[in-house]
Protein backbone atom coordinates (compact mmCIF):
# COMPACT_ATOMS: atom_id res chain seq x y z
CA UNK A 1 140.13 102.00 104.37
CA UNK A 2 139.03 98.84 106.47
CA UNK A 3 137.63 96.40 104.26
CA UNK A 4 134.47 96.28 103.64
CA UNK A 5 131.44 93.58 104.56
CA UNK A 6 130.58 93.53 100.83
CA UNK A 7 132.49 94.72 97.56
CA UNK A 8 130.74 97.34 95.45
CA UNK A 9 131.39 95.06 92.76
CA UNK A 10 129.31 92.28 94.31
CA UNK A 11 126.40 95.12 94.61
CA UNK A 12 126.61 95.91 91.11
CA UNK A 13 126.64 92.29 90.19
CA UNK A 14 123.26 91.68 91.81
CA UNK A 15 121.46 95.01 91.01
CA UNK A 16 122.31 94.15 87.21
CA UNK A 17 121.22 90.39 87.68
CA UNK A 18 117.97 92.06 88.75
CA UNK A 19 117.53 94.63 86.33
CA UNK A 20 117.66 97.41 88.84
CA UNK A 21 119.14 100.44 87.32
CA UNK A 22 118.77 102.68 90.08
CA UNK A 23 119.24 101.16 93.78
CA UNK A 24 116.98 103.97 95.26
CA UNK A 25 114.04 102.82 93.02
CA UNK A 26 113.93 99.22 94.64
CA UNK A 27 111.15 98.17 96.27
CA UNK A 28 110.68 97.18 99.56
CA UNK A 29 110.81 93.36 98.29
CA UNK A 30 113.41 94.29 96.32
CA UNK A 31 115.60 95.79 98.94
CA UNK A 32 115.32 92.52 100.72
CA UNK A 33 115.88 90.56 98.01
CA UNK A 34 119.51 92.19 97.18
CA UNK A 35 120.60 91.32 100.13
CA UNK A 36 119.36 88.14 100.57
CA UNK A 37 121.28 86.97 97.21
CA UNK A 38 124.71 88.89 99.09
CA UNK A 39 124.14 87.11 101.95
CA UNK A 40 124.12 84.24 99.61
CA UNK A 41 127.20 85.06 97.95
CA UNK A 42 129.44 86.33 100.62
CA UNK A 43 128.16 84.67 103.89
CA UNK A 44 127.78 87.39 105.38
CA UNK A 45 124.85 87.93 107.40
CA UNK A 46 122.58 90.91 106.66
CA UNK A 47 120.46 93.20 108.61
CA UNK A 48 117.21 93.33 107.39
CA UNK A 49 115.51 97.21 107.89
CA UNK A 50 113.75 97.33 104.92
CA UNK A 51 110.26 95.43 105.49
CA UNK A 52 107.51 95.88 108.26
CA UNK A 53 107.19 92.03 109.32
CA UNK A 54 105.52 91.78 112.16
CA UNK A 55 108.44 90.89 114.77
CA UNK A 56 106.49 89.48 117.15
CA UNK A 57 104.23 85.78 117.39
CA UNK A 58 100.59 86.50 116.27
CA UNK A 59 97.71 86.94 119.26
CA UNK A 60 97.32 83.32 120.35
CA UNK A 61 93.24 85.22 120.70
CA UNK A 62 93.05 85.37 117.15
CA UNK A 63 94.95 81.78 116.45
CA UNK A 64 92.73 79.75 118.76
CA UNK A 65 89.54 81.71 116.99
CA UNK A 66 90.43 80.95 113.42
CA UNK A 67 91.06 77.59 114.27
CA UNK A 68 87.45 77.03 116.20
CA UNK A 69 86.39 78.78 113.07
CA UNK A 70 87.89 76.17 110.64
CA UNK A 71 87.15 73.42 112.81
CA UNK A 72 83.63 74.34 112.43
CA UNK A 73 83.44 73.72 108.55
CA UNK A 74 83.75 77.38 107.72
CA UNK A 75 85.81 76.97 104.92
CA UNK A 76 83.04 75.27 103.16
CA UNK A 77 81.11 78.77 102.86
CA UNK A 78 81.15 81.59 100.96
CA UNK A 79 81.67 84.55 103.40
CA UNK A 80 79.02 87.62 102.56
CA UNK A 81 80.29 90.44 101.02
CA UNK A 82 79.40 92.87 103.77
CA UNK A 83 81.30 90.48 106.29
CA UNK A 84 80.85 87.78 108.78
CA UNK A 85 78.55 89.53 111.46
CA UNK A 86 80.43 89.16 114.74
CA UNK A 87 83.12 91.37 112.82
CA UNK A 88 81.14 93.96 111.73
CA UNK A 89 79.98 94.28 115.27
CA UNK A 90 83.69 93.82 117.05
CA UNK A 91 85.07 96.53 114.69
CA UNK A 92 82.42 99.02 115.74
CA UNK A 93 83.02 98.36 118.78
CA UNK A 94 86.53 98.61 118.92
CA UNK A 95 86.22 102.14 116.91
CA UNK A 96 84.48 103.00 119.50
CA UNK A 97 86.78 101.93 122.42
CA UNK A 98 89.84 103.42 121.10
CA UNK A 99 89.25 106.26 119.04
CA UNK A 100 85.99 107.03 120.04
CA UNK A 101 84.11 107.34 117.34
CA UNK A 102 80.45 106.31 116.57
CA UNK A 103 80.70 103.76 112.69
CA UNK A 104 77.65 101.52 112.69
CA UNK A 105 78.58 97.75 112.01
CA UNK A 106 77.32 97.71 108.60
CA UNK A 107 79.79 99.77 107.43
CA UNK A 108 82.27 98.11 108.99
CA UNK A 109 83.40 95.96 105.95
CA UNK A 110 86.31 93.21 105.93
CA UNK A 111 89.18 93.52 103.47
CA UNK A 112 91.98 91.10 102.45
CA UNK A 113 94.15 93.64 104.36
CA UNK A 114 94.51 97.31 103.79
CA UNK A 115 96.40 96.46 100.70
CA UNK A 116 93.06 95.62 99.34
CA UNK A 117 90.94 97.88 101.15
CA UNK A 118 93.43 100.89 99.99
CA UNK A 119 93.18 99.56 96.13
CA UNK A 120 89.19 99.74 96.54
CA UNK A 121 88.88 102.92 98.20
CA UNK A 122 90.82 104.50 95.96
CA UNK A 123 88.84 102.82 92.49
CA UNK A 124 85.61 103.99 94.53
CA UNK A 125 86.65 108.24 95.37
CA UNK A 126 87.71 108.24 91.57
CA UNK A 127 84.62 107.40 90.86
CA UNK A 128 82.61 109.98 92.90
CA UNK A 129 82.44 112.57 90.28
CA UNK A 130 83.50 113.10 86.91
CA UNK A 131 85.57 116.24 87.80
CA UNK A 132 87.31 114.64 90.70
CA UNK A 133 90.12 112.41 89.57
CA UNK A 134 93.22 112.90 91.59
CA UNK A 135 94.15 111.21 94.82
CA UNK A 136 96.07 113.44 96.90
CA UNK A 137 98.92 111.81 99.15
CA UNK A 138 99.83 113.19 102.17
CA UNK A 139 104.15 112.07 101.51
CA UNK A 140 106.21 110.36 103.06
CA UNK A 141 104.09 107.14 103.02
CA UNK A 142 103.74 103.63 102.09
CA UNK A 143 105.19 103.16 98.61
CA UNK A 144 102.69 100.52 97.21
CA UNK A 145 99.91 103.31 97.28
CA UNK A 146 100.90 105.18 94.58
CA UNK A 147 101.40 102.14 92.86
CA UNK A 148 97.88 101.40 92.98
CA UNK A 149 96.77 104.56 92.00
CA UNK A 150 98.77 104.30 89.06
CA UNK A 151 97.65 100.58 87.80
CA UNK A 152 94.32 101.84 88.02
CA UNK A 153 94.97 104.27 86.51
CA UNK A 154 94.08 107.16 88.39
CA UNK A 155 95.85 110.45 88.79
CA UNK A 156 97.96 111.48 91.65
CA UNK A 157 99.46 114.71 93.80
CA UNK A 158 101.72 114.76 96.55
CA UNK A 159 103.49 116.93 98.92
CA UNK A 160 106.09 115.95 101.25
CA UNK A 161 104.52 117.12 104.69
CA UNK A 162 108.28 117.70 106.12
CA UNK A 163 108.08 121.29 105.50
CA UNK A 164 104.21 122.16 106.45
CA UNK A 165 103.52 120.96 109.87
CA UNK A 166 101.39 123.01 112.17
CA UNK A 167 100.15 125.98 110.52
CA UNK A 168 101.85 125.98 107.69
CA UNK A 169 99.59 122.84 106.68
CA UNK A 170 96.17 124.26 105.72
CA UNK A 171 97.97 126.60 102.96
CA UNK A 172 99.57 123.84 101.81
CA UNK A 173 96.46 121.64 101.57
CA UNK A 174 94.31 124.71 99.85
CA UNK A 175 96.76 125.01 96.79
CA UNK A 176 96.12 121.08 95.88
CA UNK A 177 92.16 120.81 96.83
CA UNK A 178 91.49 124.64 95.25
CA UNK A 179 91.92 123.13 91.96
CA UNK A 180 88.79 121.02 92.11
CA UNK A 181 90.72 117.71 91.39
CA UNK A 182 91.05 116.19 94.03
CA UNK A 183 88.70 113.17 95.28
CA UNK A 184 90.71 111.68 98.16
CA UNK A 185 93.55 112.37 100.32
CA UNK A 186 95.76 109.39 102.30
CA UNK A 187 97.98 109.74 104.90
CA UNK A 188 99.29 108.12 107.38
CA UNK A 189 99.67 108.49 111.20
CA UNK A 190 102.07 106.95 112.95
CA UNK A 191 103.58 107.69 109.92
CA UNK A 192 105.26 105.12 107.76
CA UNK A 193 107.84 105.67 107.03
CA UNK A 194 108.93 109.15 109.48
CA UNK A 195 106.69 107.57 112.22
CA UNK A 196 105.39 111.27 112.99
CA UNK A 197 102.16 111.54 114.34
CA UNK A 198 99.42 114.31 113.01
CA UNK A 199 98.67 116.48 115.81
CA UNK A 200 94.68 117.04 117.08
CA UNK A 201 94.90 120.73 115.11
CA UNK A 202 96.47 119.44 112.10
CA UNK A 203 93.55 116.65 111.91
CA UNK A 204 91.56 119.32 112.24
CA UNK A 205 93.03 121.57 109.81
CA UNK A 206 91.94 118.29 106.88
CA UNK A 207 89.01 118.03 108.57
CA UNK A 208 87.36 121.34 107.89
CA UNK A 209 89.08 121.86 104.41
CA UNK A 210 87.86 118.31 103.71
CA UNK A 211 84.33 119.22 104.21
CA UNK A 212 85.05 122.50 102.61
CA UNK A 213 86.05 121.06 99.22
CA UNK A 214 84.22 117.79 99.89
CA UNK A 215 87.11 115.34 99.74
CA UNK A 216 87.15 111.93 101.01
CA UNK A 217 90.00 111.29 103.99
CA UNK A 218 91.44 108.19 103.70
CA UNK A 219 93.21 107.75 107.35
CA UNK A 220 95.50 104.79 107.31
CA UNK A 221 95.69 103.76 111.01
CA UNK A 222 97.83 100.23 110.36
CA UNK A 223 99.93 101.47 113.57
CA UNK A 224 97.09 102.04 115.83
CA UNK A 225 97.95 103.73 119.37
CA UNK A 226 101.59 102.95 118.83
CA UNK A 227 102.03 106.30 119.60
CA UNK A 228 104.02 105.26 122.59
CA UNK A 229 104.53 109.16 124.25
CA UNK A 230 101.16 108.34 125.43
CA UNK A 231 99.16 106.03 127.36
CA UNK A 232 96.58 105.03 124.47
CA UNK A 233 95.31 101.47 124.09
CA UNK A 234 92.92 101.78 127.69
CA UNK A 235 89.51 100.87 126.06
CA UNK A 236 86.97 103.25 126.63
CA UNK A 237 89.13 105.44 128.31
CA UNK A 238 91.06 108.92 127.28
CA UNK A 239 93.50 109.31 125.96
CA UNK A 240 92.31 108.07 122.02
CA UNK A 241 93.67 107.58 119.33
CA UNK A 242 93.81 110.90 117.68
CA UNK A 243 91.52 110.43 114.38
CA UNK A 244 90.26 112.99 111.38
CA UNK A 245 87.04 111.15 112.05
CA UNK A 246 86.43 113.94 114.99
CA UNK A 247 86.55 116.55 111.91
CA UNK A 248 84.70 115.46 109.53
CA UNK A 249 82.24 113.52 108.07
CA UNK A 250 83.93 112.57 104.90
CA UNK A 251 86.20 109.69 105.97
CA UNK A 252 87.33 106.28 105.45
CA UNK A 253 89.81 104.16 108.11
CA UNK A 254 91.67 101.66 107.17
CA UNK A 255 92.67 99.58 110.36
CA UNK A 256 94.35 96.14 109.73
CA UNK A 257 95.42 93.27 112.09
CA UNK A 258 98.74 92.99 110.79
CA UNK A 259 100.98 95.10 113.27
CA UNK A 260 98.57 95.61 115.70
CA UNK A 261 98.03 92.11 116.28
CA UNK A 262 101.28 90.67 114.34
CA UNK A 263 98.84 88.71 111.73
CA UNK A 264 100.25 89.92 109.01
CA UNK A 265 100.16 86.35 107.46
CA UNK A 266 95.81 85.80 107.31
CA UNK A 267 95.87 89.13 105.31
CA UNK A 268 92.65 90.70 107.16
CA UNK A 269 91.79 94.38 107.91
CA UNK A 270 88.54 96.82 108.14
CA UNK A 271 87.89 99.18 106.07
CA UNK A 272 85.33 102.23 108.25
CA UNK A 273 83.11 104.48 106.33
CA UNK A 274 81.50 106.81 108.21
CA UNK A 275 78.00 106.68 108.48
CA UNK A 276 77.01 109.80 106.36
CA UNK A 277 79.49 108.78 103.67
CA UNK A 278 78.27 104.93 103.38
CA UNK A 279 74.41 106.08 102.63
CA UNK A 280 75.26 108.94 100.74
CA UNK A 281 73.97 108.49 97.26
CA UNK A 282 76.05 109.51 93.84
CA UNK A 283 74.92 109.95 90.36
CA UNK A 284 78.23 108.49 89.19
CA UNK A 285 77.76 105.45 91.10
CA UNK A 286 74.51 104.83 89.44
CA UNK A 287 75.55 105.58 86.34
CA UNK A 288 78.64 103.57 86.45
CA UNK A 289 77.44 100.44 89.21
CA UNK A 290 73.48 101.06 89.14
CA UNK A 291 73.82 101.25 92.79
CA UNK A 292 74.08 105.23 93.94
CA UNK A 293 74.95 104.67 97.40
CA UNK A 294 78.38 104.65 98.52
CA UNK A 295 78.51 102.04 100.70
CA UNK A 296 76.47 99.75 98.22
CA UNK A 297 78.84 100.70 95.20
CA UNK A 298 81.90 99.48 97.21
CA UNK A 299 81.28 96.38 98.77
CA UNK A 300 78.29 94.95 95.84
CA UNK A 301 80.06 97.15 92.83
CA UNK A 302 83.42 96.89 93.45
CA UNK A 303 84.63 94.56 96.39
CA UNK A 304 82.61 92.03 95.24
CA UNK A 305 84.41 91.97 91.96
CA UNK A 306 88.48 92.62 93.08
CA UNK A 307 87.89 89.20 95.43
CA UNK A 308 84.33 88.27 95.96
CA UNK A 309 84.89 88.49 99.87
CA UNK A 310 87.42 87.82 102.47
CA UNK A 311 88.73 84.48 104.18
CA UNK A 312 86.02 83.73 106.66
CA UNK A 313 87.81 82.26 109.04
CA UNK A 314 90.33 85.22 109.43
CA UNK A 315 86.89 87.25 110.38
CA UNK A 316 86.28 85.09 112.98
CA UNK A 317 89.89 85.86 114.19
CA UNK A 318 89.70 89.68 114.08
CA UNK A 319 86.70 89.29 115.37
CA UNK A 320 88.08 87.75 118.70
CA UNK A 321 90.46 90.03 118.41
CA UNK A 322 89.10 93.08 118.46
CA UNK A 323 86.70 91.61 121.12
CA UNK A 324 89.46 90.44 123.82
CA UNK A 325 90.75 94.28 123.09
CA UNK A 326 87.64 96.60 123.60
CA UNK A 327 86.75 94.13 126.36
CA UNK A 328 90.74 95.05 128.08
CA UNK A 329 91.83 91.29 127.95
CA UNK A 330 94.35 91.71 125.22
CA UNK A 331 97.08 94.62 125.31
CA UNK A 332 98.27 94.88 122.03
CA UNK A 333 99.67 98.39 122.90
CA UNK A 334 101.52 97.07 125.58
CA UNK A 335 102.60 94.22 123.27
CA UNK A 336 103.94 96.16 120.44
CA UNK A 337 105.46 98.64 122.64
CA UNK A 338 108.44 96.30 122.03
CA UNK A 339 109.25 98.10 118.74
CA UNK A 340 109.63 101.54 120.91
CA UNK A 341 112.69 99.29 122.87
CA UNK A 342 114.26 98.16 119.47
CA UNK A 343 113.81 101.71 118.27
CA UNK A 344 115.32 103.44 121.16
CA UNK A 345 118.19 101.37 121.05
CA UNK A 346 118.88 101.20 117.55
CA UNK A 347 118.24 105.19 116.80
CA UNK A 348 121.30 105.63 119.62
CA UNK A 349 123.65 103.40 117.62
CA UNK A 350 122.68 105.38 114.60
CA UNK A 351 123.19 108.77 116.00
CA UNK A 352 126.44 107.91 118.33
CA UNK A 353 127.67 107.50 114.85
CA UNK A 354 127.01 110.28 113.48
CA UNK A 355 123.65 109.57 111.51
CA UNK A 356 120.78 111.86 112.74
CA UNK A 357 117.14 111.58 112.33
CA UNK A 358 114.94 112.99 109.81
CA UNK A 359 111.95 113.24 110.30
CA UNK A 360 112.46 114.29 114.33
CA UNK A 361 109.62 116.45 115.74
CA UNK A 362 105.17 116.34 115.76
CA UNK A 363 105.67 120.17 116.98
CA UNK A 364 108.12 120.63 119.74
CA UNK A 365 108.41 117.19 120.78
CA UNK A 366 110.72 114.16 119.60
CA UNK A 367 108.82 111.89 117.27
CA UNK A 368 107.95 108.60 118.89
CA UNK A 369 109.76 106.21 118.81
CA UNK A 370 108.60 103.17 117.37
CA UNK A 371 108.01 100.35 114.69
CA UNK A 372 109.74 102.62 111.75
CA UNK A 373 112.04 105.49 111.66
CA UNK A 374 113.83 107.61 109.02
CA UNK A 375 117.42 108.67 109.20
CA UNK A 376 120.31 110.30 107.20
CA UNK A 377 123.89 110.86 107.10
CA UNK A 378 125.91 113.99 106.52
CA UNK A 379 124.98 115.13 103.13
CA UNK A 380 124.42 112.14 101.38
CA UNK A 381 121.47 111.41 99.01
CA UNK A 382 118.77 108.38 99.89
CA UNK A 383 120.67 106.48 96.65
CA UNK A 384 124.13 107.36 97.95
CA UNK A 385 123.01 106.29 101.60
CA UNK A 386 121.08 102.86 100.59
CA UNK A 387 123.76 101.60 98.63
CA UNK A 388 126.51 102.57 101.06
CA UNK A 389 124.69 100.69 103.80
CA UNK A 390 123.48 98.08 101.85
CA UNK A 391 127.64 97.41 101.39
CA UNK A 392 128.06 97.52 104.75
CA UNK A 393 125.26 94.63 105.01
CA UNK A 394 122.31 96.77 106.00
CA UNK A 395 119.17 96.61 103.91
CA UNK A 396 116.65 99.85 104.01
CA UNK A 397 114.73 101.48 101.55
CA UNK A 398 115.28 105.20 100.27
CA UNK A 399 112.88 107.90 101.43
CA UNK A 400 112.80 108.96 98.03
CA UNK A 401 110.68 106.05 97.39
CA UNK A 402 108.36 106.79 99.88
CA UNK A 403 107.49 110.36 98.33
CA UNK A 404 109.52 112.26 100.03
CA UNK A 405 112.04 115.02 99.41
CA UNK A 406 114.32 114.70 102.31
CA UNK A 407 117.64 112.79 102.27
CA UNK A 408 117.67 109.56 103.96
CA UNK A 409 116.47 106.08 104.55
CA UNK A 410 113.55 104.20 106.39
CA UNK A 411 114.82 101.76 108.95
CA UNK A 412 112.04 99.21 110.40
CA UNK A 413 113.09 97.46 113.72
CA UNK A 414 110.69 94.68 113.80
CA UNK A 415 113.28 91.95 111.89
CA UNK A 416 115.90 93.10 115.19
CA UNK A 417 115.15 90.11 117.30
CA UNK A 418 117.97 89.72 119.41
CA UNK A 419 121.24 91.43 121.55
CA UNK A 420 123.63 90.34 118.76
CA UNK A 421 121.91 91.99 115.82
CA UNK A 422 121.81 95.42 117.71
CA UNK A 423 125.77 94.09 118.56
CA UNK A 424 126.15 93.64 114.89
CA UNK A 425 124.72 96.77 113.42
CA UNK A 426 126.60 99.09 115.77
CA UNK A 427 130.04 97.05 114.79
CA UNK A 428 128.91 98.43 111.08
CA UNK A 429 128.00 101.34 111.57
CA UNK A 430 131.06 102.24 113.68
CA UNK A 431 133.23 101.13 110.80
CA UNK A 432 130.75 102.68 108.21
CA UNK A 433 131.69 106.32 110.20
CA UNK A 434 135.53 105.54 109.96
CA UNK A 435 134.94 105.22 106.31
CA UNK A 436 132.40 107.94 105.92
């Protein structure tokens, strides 16, 4: 055996220091966290896969704005709860330029990221109806959603998608909507963390069954045309963004500027209801908000009350942004398409030593590559595989956490910033094979 980066002993010192029993049940913050206290106590510099952070500078477009914005005395003023105007309009546009789609401004409604805008959407669907109480999640995804669900309280189902792609997905979907339950369903696509991307008849397939059992879709698109097999992110102009929205009337997007336009830090995002779903009218809303329609019942009933609106000036910032974008003056496909570089090159090092990926096809074609990926080694189990990595001085997170079934771990690229990280991980993972 070569000696290692770190001693298991080290590990173990830190996970108990931190009350983590289980290293595969550590959170994203955790995961970091462990290794920045190793890095601490060995000097040994760690790779850090484990969190999304934007790895690029934020859009100068939405800077300058926010600034103008502040400059202006903004900050002295409440923002209204439906949003700061020139948003509301920017974000319909944008829907429209990209995906495609026709929202109306007004429901077009800001969020303190999609953090927030997932926490409210999923307080508003359980509230729908009194026999609907389950969210249904779409797994692998973002970890933090379930948490939500579960602090307020609200039931939950998932599947791990890895087995039911294509046609096998509407059977799939039946047994958990059949049941009556269910009030929403989230997913992701590009996926985080498999980075998989729904195909046009598998949006369809939750389309229709959506309608069918009258389900809310809540589409998560934080990675926005990143789907880099294709030339999306031309405003106006086909290829789109593939979207359930084409399916269905029964639909909420969450879109957020924090990868797309690497400002992660301002927390901002939109949250899209369609425009049948917004005016619909529910007698559990009025009963529970005394405001029946849906659109009225989140942003007055239940927005209002989580955080009484969002920073103004960070409107004023997606608002530019979204503007300079639908008007083809800022590329912010072309711009993250750095992530597909980092990916490329890092999944090679990975599988030249003898790691493969998991989650590896949307049908007959390679999954993109791109701001996340998933992979595993030999037969080891996502705890076996974090923990050996994390000795070797590489934090990820398990794809247990993450809801799904498969063996493995999530790697995110963005925090690989230069030649000699990409130098450093394939020195470790060269002498992680010799030992493995």
């Amino acid at each position: 055996m070569n000696i290692l980066p770190v001693s298991s002993s080290a590990l173990a010192s830190v996970l108990a220091e931190m009350g983590i029993n289980d290293i595969a049940d550590a959170t994203i913050r955790q995961s970091g966290a462990i290794g920045r206290r190793l890095e601490k106590a060995t000097s040994t510099e760690f790779l850090h896969l484990e969190m999304g952070i934007p790895g690029l500078p934020p859009s100068a477009v939405g800077v300058e704005a926010e600034c103008a914005a502040l400059r202006s005395g903004i900050a002295s003023q409440y923002p209204d709860m439906l949003g700061a105007e020139p948003l509301k309009k920017e974000a319909s546009r944008f829907l429209k330029a990209f995906l495609d789609i026709d929202v109306a401004p007004l429901g077009c409604i800001p969020t303190v990221g999609s953090m927030q805008g997932g926490f409210c959407a999923f307080m508003l669907c359980s509230q729908l109806s009194a026999d609907k109480d389950t969210i249904l999640f779409i797994d692998p995804g973002f970890p933090v959603q379930k948490k939500q669900a579960q602090l307020l309280g609200v039931r939950s189902e998932s599947f791990d998608i890895y087995d039911y792609r294509g046609d096998r997905l509407a059977s799939k979907l039946e047994e958990h909507l059949s049941s009556g339950r269910i009030a929403a369903l989230i997913y992701s696509s590009p996926n985080n963390p498999a980075w998989f991307n729904l195909t046009e008849s598998e949006l369809e397939t939750i389309g229709a069954l959506a309608t069918k059992y009258d389900v809310v879709v809540i589409e998560d698109l934080a990675y926005m045309c990143m789907d880099f097999r294709k030339p999306l992110g031309r405003p106006f102009e086909a290829p789109f963004q593939p979207t359930v929205a084409k399916y269905t009337d029964n639909y909420i997007i969450m879109m957020s500027a924090s990868k797309m336009f690497s400002y992660a830090g301002q927390r901002i995002a939109v949250l899209a209801v369609s425009d049948v779903l917004y005016d619909r009218k529910y007698p559990e809303l009025e009963r529970r908000h005394k405001m029946a329609r849906l659109g009225d019942a989140l942003v007055l009933g239940i927005m209002y009350a989580v955080s009484s609106g969002v920073s103004h000036s960070a409107q004023y910032a997606l608002a530019a942004m979204f503007k300079a974008a639908s008007d083809g003056e800022l590329d912010f496909v072309a711009d993250t398409s750095e992530y597909a570089r980092r990916a490329a090159i890092t999944k090679k090092i990975f599988q030249d030593n003898g790691f493969h990926i998991v989650y590896s096809k949307d049908g007959d074609e390679d999954v993109s590559d791109g701001f996340f990926y998933t992979i595993g080694y030999k037969e080891l189990d996502s705890a076996t595989l974090m923990r050996e990595l994390m000795l070797y001085g590489i934090c990820s997170i398990a794809l247990s956490l993450t809801g799904s079934s498969q063996r493995g771990v999530r790697v995110c690229v963005s925090q690989l910033n230069s030649p000699q990280q990409f130098d450093l991980l394939a020195q470790r993972l060269a002498l992680f094979s010799q030992n493995h």
